[in-house]
PDB file of N, CA and C in Angstrom:
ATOM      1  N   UNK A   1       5.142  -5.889  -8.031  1.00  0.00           N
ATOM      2  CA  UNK A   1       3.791  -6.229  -7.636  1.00  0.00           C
ATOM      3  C   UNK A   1       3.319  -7.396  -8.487  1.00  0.00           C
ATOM      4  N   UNK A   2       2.417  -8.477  -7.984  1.00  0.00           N
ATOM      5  CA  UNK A   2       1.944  -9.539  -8.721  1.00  0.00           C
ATOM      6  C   UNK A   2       0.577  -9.108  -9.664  1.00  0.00           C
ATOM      7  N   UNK A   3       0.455  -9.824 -10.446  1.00  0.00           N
ATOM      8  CA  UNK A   3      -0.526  -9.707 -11.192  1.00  0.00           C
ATOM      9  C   UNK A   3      -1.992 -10.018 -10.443  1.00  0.00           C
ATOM     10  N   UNK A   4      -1.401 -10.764  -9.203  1.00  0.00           N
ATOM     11  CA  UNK A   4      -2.522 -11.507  -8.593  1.00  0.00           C
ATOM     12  C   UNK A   4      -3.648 -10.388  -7.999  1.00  0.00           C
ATOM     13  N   UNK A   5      -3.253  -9.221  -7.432  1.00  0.00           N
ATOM     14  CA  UNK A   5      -3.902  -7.977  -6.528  1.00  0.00           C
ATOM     15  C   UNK A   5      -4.429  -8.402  -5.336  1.00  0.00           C
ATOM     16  N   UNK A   6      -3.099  -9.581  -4.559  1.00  0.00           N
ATOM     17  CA  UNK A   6      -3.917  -9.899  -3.010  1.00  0.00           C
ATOM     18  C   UNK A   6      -3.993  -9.215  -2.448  1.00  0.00           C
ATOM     19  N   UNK A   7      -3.124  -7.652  -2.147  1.00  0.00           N
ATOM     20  CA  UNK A   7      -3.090  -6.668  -1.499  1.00  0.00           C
ATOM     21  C   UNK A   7      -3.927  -5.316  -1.808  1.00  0.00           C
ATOM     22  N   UNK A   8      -4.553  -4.797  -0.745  1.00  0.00           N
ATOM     23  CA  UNK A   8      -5.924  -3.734  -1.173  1.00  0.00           C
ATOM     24  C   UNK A   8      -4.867  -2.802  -2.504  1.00  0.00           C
ATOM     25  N   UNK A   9      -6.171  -2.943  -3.296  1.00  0.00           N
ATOM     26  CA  UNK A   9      -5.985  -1.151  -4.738  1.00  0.00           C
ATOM     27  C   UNK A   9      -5.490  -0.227  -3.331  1.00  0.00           C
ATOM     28  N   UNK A  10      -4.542   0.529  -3.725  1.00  0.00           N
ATOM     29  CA  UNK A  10      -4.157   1.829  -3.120  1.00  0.00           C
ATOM     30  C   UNK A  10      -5.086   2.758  -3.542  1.00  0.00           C
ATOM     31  N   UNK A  11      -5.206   4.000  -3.388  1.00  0.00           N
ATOM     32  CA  UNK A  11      -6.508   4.814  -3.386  1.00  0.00           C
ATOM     33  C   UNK A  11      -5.923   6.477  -3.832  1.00  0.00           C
ATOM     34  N   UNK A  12      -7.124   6.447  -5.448  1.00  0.00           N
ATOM     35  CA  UNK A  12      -6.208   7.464  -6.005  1.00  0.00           C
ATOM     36  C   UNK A  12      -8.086   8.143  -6.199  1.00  0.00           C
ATOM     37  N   UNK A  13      -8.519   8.322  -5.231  1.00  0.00           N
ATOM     38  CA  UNK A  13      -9.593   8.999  -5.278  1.00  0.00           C
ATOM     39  C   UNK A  13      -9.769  10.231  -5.260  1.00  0.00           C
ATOM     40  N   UNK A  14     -10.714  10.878  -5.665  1.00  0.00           N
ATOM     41  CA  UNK A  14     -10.559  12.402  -5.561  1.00  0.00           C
ATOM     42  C   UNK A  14     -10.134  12.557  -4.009  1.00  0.00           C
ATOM     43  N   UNK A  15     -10.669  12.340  -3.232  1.00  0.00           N
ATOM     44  CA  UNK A  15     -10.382  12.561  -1.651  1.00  0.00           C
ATOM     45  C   UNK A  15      -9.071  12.686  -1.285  1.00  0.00           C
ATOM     46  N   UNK A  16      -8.341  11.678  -1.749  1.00  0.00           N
ATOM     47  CA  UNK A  16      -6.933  11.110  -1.649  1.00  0.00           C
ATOM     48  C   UNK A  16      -6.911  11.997  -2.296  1.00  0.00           C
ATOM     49  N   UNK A  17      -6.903  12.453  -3.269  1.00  0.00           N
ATOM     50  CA  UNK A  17      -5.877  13.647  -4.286  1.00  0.00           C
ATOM     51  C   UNK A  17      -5.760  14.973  -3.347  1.00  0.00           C
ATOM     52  N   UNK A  18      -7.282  15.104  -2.867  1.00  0.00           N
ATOM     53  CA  UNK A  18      -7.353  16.620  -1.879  1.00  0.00           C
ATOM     54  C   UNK A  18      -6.524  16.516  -0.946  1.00  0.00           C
ATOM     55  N   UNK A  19      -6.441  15.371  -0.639  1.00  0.00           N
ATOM     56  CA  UNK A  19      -5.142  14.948   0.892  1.00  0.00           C
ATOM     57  C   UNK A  19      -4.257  15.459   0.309  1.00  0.00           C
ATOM     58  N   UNK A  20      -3.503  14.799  -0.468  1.00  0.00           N
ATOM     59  CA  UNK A  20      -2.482  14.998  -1.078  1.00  0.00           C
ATOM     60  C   UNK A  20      -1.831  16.475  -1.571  1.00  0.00           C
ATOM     61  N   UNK A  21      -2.770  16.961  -2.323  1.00  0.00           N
ATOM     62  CA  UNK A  21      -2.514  18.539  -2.446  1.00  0.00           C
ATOM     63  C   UNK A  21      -2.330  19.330  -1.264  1.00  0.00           C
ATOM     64  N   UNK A  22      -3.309  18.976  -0.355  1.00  0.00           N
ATOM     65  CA  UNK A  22      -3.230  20.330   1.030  1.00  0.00           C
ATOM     66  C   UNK A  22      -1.703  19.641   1.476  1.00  0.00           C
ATOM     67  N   UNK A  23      -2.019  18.732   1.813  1.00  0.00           N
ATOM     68  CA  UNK A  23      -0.458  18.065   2.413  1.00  0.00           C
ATOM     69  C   UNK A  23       0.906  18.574   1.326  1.00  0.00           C
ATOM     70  N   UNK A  24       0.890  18.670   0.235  1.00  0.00           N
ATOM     71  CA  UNK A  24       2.175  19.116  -0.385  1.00  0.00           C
ATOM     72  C   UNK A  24       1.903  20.666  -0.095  1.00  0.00           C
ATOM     73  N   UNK A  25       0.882  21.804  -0.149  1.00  0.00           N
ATOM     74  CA  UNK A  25       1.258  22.935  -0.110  1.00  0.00           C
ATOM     75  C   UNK A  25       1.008  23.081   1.458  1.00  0.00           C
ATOM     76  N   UNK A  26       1.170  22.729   2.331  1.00  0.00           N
ATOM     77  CA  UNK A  26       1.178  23.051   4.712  1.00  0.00           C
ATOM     78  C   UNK A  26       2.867  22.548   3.587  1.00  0.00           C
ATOM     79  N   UNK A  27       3.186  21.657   3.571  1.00  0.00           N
ATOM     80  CA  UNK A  27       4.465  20.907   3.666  1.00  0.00           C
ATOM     81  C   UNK A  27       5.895  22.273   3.027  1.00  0.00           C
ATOM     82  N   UNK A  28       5.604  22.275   2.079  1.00  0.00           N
ATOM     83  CA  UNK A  28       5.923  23.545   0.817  1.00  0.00           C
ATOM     84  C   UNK A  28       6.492  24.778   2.023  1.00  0.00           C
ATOM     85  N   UNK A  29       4.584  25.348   2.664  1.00  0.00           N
ATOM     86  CA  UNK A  29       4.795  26.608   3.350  1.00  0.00           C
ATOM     87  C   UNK A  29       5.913  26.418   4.286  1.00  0.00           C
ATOM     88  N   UNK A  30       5.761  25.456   5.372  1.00  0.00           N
ATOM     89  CA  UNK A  30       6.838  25.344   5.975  1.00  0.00           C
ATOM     90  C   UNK A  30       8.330  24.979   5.949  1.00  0.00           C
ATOM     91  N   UNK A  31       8.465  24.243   5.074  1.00  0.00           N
ATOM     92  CA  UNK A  31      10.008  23.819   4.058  1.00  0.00           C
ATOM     93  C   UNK A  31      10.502  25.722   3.859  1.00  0.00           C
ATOM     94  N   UNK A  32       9.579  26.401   3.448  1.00  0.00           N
ATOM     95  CA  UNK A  32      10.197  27.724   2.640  1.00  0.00           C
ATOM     96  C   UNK A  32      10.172  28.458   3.702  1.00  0.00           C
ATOM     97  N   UNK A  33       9.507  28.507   4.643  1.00  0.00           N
ATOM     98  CA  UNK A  33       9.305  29.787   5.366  1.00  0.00           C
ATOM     99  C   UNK A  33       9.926  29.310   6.982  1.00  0.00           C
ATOM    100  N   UNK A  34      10.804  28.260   7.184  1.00  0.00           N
ATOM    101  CA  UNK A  34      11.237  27.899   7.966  1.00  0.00           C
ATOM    102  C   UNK A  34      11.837  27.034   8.106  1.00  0.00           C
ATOM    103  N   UNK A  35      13.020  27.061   7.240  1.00  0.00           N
ATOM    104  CA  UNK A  35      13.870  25.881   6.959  1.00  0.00           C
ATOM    105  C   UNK A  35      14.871  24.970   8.194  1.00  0.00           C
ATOM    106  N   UNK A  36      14.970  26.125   8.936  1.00  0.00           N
ATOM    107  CA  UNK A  36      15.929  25.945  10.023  1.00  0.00           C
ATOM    108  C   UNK A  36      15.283  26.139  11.456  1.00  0.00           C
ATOM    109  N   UNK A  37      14.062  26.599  11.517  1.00  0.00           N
ATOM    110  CA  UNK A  37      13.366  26.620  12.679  1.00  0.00           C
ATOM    111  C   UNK A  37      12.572  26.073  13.295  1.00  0.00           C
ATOM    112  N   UNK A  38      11.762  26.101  14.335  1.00  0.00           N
ATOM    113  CA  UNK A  38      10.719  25.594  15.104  1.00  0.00           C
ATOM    114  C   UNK A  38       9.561  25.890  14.329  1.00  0.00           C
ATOM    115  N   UNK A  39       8.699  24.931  13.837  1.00  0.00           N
ATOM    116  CA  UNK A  39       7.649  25.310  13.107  1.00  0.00           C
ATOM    117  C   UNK A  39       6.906  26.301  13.842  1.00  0.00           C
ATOM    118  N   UNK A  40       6.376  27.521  13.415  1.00  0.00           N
ATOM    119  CA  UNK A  40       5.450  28.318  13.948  1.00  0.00           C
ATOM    120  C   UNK A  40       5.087  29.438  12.627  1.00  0.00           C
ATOM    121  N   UNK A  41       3.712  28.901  12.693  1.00  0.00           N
ATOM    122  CA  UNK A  41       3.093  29.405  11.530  1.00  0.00           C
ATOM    123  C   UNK A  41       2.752  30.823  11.574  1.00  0.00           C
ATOM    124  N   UNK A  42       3.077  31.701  10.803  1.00  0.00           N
ATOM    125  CA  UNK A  42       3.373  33.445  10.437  1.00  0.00           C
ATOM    126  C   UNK A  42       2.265  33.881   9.862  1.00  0.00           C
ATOM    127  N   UNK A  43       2.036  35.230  10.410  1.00  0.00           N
ATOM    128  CA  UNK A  43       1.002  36.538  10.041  1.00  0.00           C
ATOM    129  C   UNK A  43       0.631  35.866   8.620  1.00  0.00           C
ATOM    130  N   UNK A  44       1.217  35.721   7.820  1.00  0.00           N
ATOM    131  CA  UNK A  44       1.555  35.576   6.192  1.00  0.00           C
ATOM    132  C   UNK A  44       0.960  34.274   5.755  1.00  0.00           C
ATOM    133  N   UNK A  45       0.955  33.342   6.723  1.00  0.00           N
ATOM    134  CA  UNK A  45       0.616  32.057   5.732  1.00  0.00           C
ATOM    135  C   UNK A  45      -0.383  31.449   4.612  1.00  0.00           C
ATOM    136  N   UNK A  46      -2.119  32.327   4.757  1.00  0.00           N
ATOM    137  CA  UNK A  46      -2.437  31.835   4.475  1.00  0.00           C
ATOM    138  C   UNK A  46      -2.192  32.840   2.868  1.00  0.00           C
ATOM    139  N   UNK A  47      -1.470  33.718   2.709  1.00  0.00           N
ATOM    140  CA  UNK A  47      -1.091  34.475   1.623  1.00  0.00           C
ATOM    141  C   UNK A  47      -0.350  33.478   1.263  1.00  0.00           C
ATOM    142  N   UNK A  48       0.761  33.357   1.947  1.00  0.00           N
ATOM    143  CA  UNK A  48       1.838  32.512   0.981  1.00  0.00           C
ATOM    144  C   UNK A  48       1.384  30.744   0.765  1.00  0.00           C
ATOM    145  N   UNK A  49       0.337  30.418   1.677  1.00  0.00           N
ATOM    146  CA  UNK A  49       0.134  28.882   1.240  1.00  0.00           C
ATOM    147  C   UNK A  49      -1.178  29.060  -0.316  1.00  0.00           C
ATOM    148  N   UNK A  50      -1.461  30.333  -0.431  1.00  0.00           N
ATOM    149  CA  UNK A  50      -2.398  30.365  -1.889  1.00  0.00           C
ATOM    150  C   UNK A  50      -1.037  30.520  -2.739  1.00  0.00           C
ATOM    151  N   UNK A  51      -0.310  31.504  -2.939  1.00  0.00           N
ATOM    152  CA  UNK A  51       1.158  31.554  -3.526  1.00  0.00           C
ATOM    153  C   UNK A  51       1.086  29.773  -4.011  1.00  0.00           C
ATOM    154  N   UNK A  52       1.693  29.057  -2.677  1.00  0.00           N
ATOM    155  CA  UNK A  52       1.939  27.931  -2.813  1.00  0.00           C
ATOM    156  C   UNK A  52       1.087  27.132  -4.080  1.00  0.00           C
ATOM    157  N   UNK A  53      -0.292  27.101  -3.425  1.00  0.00           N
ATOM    158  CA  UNK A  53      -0.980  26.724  -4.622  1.00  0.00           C
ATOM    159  C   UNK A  53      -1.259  26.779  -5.717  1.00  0.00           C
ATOM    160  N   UNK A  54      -0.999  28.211  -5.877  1.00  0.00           N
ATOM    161  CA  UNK A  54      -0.746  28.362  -7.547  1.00  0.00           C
ATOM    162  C   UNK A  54       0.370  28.231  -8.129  1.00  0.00           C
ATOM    163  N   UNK A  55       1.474  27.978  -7.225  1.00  0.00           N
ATOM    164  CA  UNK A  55       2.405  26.919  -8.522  1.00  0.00           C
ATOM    165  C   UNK A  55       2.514  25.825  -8.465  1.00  0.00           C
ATOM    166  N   UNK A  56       2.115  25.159  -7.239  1.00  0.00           N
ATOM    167  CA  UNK A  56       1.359  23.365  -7.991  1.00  0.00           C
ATOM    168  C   UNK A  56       0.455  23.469  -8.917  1.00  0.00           C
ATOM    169  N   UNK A  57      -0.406  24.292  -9.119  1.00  0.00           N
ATOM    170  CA  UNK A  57      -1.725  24.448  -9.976  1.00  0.00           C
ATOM    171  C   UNK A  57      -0.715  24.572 -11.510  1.00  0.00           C
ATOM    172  N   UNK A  58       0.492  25.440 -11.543  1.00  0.00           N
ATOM    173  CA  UNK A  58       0.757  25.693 -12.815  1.00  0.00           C
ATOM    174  C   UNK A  58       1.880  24.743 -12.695  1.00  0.00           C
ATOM    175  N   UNK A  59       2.735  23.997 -12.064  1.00  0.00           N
ATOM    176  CA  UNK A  59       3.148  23.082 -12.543  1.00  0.00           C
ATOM    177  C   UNK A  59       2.212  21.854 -12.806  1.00  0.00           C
ATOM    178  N   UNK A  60       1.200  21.313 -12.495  1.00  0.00           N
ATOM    179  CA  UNK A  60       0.690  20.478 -13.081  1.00  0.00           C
ATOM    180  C   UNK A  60       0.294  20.676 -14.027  1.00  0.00           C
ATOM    181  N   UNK A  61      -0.156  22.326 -14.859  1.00  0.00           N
ATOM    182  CA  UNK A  61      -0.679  22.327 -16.210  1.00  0.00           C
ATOM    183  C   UNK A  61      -2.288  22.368 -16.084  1.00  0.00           C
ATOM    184  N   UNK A  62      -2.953  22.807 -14.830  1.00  0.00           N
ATOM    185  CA  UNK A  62      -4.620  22.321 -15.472  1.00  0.00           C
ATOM    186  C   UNK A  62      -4.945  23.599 -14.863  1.00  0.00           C
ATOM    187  N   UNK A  63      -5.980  23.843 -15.620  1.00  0.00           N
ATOM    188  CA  UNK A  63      -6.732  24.922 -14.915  1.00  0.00           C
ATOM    189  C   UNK A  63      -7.241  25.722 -13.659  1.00  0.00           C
ATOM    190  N   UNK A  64      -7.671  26.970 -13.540  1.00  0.00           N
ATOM    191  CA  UNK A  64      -7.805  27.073 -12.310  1.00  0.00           C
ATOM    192  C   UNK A  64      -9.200  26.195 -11.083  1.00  0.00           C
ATOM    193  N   UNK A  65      -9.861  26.372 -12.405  1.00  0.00           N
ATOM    194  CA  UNK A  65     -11.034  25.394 -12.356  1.00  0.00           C
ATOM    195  C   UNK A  65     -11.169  24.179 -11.876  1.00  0.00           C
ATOM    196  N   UNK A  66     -10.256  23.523 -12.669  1.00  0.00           N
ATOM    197  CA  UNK A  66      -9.985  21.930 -12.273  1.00  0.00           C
ATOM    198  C   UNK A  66      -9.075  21.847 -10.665  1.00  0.00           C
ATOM    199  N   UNK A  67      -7.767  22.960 -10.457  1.00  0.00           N
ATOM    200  CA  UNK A  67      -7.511  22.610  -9.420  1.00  0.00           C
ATOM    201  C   UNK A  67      -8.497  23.393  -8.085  1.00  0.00           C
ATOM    202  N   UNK A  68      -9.136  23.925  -8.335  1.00  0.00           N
ATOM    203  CA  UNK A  68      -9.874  24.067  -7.357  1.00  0.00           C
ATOM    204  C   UNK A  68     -11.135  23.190  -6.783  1.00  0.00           C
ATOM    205  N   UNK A  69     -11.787  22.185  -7.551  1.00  0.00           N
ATOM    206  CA  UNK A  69     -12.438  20.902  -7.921  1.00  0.00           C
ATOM    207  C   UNK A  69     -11.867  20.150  -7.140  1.00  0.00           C
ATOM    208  N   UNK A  70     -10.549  19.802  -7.771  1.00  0.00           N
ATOM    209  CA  UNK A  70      -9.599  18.936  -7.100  1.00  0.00           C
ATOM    210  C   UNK A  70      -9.428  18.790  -5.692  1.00  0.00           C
ATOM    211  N   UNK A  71      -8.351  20.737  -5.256  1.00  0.00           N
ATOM    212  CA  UNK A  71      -8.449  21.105  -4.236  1.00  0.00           C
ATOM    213  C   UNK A  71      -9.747  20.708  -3.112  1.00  0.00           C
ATOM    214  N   UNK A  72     -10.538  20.580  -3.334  1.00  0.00           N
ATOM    215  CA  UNK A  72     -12.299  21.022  -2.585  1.00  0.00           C
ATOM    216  C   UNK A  72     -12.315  19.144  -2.346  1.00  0.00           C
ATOM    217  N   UNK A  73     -12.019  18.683  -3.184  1.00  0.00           N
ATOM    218  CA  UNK A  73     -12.207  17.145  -3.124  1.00  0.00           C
ATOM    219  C   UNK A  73     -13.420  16.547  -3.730  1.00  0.00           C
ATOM    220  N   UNK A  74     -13.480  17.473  -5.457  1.00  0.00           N
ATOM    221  CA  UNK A  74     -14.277  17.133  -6.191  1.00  0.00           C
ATOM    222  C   UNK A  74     -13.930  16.341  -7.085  1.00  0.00           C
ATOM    223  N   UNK A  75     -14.549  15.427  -8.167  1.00  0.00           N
ATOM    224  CA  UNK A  75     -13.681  14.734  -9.472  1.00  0.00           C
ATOM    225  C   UNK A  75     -13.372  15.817 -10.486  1.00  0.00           C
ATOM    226  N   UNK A  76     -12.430  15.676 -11.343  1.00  0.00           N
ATOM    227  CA  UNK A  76     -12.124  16.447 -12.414  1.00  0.00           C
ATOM    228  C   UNK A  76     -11.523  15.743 -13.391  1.00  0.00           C
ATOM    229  N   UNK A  77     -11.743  16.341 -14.959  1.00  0.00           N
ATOM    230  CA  UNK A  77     -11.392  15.324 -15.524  1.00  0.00           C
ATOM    231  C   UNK A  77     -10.353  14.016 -15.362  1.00  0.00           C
ATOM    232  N   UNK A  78     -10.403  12.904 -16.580  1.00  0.00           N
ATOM    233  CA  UNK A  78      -9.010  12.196 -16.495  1.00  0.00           C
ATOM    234  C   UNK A  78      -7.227  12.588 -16.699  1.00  0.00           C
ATOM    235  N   UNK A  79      -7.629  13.758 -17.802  1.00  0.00           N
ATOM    236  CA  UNK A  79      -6.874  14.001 -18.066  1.00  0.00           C
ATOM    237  C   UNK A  79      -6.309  15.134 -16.962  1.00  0.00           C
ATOM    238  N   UNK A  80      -6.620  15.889 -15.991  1.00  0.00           N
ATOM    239  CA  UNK A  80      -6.076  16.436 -15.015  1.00  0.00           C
ATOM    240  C   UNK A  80      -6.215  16.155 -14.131  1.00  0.00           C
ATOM    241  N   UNK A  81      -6.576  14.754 -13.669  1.00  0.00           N
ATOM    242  CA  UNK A  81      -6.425  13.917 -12.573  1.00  0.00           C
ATOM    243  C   UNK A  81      -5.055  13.361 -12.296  1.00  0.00           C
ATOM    244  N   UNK A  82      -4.551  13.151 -13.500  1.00  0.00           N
ATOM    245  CA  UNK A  82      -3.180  12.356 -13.971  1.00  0.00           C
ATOM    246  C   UNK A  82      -2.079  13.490 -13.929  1.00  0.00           C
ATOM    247  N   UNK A  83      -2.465  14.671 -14.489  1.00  0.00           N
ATOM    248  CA  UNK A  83      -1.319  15.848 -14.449  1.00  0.00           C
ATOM    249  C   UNK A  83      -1.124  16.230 -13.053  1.00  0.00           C
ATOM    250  N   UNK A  84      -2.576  16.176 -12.234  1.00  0.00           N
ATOM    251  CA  UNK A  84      -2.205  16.735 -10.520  1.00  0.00           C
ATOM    252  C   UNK A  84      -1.353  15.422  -9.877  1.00  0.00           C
ATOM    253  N   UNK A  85      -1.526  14.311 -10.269  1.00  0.00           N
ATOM    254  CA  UNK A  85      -0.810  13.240  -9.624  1.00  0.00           C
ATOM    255  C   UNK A  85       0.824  13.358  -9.895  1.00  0.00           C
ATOM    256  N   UNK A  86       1.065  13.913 -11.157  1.00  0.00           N
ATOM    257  CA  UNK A  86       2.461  13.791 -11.462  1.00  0.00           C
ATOM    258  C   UNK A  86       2.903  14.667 -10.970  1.00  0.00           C
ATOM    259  N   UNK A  87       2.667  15.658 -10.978  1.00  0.00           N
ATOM    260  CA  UNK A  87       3.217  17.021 -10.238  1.00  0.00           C
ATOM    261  C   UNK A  87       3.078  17.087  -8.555  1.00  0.00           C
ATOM    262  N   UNK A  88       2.346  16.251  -7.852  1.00  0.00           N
ATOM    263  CA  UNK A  88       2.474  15.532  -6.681  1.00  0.00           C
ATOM    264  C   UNK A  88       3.713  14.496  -6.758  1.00  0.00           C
ATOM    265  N   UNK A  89       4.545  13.969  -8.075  1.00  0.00           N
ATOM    266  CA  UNK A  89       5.239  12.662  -8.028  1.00  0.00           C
ATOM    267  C   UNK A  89       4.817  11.415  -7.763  1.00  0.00           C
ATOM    268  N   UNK A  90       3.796  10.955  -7.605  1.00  0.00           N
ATOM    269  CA  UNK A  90       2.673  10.202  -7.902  1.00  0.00           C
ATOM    270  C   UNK A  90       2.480   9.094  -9.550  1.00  0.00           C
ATOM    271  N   UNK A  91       2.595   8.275  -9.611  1.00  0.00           N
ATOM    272  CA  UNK A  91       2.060   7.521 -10.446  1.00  0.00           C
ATOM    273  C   UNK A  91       1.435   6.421 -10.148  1.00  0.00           C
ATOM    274  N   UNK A  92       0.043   6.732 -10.606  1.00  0.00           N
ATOM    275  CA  UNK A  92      -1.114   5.466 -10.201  1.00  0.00           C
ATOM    276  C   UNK A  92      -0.465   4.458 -10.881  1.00  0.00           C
ATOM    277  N   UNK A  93      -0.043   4.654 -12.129  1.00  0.00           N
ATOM    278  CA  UNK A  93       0.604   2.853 -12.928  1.00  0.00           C
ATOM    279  C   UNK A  93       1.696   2.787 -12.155  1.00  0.00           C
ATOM    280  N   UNK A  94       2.762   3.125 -11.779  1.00  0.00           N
ATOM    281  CA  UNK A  94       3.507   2.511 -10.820  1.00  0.00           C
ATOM    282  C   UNK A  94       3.436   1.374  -9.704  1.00  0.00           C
ATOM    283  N   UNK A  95       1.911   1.830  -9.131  1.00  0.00           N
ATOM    284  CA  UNK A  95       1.307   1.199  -8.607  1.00  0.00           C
ATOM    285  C   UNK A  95       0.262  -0.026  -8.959  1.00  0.00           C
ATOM    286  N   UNK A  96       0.044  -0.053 -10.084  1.00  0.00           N
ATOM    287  CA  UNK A  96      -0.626  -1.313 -10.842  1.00  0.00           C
ATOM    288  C   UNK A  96      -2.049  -0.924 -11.106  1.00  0.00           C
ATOM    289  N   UNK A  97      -2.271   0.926 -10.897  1.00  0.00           N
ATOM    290  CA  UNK A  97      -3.669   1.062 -10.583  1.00  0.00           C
ATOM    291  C   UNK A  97      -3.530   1.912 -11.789  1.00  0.00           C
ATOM    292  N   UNK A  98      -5.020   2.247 -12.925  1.00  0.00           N
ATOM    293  CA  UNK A  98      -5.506   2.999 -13.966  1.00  0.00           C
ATOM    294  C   UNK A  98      -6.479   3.710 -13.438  1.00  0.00           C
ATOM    295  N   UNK A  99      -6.255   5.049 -13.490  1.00  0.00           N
ATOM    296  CA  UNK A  99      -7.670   5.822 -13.207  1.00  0.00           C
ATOM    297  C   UNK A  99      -8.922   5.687 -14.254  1.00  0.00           C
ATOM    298  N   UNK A 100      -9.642   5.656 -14.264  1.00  0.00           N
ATOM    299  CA  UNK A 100     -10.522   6.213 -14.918  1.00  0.00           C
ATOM    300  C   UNK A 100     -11.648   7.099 -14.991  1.00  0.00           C
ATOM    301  N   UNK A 101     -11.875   7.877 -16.055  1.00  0.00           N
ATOM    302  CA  UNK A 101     -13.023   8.903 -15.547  1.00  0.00           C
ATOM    303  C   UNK A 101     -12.866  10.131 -14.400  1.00  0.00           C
ATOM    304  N   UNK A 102     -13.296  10.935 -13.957  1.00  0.00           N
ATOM    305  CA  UNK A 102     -13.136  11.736 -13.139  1.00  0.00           C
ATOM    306  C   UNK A 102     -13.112  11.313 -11.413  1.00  0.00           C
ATOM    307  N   UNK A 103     -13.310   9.816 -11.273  1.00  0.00           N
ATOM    308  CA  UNK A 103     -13.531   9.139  -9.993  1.00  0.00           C
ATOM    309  C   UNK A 103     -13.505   7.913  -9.930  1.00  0.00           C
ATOM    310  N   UNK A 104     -12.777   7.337 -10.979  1.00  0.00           N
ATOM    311  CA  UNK A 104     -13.049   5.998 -10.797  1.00  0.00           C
ATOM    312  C   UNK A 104     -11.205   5.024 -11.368  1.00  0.00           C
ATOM    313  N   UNK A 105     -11.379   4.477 -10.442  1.00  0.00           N
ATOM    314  CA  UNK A 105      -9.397   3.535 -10.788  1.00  0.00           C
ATOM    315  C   UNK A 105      -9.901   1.736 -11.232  1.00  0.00           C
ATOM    316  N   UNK A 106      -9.107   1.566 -11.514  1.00  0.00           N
ATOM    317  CA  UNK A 106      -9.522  -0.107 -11.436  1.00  0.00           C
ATOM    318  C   UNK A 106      -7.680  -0.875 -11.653  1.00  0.00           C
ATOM    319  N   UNK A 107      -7.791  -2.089 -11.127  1.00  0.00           N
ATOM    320  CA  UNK A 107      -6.142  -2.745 -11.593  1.00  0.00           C
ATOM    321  C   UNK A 107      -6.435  -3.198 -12.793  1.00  0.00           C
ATOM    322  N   UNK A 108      -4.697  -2.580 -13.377  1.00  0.00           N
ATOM    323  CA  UNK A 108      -4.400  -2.669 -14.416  1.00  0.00           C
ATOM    324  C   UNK A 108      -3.879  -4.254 -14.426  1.00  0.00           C
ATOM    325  N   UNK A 109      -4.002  -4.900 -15.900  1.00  0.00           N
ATOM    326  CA  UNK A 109      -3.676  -6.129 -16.180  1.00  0.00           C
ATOM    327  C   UNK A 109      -2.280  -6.511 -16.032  1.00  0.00           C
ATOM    328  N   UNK A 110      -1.469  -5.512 -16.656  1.00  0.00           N
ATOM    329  CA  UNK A 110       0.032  -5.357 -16.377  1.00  0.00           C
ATOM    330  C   UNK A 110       0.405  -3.991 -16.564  1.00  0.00           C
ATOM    331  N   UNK A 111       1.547  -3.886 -15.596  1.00  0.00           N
ATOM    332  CA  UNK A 111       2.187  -2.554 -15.766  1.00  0.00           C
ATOM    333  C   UNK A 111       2.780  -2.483 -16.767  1.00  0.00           C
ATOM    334  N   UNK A 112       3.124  -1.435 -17.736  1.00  0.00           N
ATOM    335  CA  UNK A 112       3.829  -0.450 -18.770  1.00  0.00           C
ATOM    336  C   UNK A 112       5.361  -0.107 -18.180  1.00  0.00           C
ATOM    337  N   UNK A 113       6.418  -0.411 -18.772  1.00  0.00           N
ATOM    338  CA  UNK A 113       7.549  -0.276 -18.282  1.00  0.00           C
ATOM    339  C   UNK A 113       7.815   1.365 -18.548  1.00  0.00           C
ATOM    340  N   UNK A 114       6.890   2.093 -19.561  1.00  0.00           N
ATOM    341  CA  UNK A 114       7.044   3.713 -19.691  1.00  0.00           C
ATOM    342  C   UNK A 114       6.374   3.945 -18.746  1.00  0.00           C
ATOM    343  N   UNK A 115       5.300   3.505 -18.293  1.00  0.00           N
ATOM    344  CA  UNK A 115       3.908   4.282 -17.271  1.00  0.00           C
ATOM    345  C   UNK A 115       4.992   4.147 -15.765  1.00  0.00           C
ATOM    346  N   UNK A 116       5.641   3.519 -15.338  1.00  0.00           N
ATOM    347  CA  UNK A 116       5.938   2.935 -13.909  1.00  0.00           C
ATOM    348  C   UNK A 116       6.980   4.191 -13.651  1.00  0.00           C
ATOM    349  N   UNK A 117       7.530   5.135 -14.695  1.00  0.00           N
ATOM    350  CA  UNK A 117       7.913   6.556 -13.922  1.00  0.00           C
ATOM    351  C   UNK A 117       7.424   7.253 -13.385  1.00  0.00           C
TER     352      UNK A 117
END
């Protein structure tokens, strides 16, 4: 990516994060509960898509608090804004973008050759 930023900031907004979460745990339920079949969603799902959620919630490391914030498509801190992104596989510096604050990104001057994992 250039330093220049002719191309729109990508969007690491709370909103975008809520996308992101529901979309990895629908994605999750069905990967596990129907690997080989015709998608058709079971008696069980919305048991096993909370399941789901609580181990994105504990692999990212943040509270129940924060991922439910998150979840809802509220801000939450910086520091578990960044843990739900990684545990999504997600890196805003990869992308040339710094979060800041519970809602707010801006472009970074240059990327970090550690941050771009």
């Amino acid at each position: 990516m250039s330093d220049d930023h002719s191309l729109p900031m990508p969007d690491f907004s709370p909103a975008m994060l809520k996308g992101f979460l529901h979309a990895r745990v629908k994605m999750e339920f069905y990967m596990a509960a129907y690997p080989n079949a015709p998608l058709k969603a079971g008696a069980d799902q919305v048991r096993r898509e909370a399941g789901l959620r609580g181990e994105l919630r504990k692999r990212a490391g943040v509270s129940a608090g924060d991922f439910k914030r998150a979840w809802s498509g509220l801000g939450v801190d910086l520091e578990a804004r960044l843990k739900l992104w990684r545990a999504l596989g997600v890196s805003p510096t990869a992308h040339g973008v710094r979060l800041i604050g519970a809602d707010q990104q801006e472009w970074m001057a240059r990327r970090r050759a550690d941050d771009a994992a």
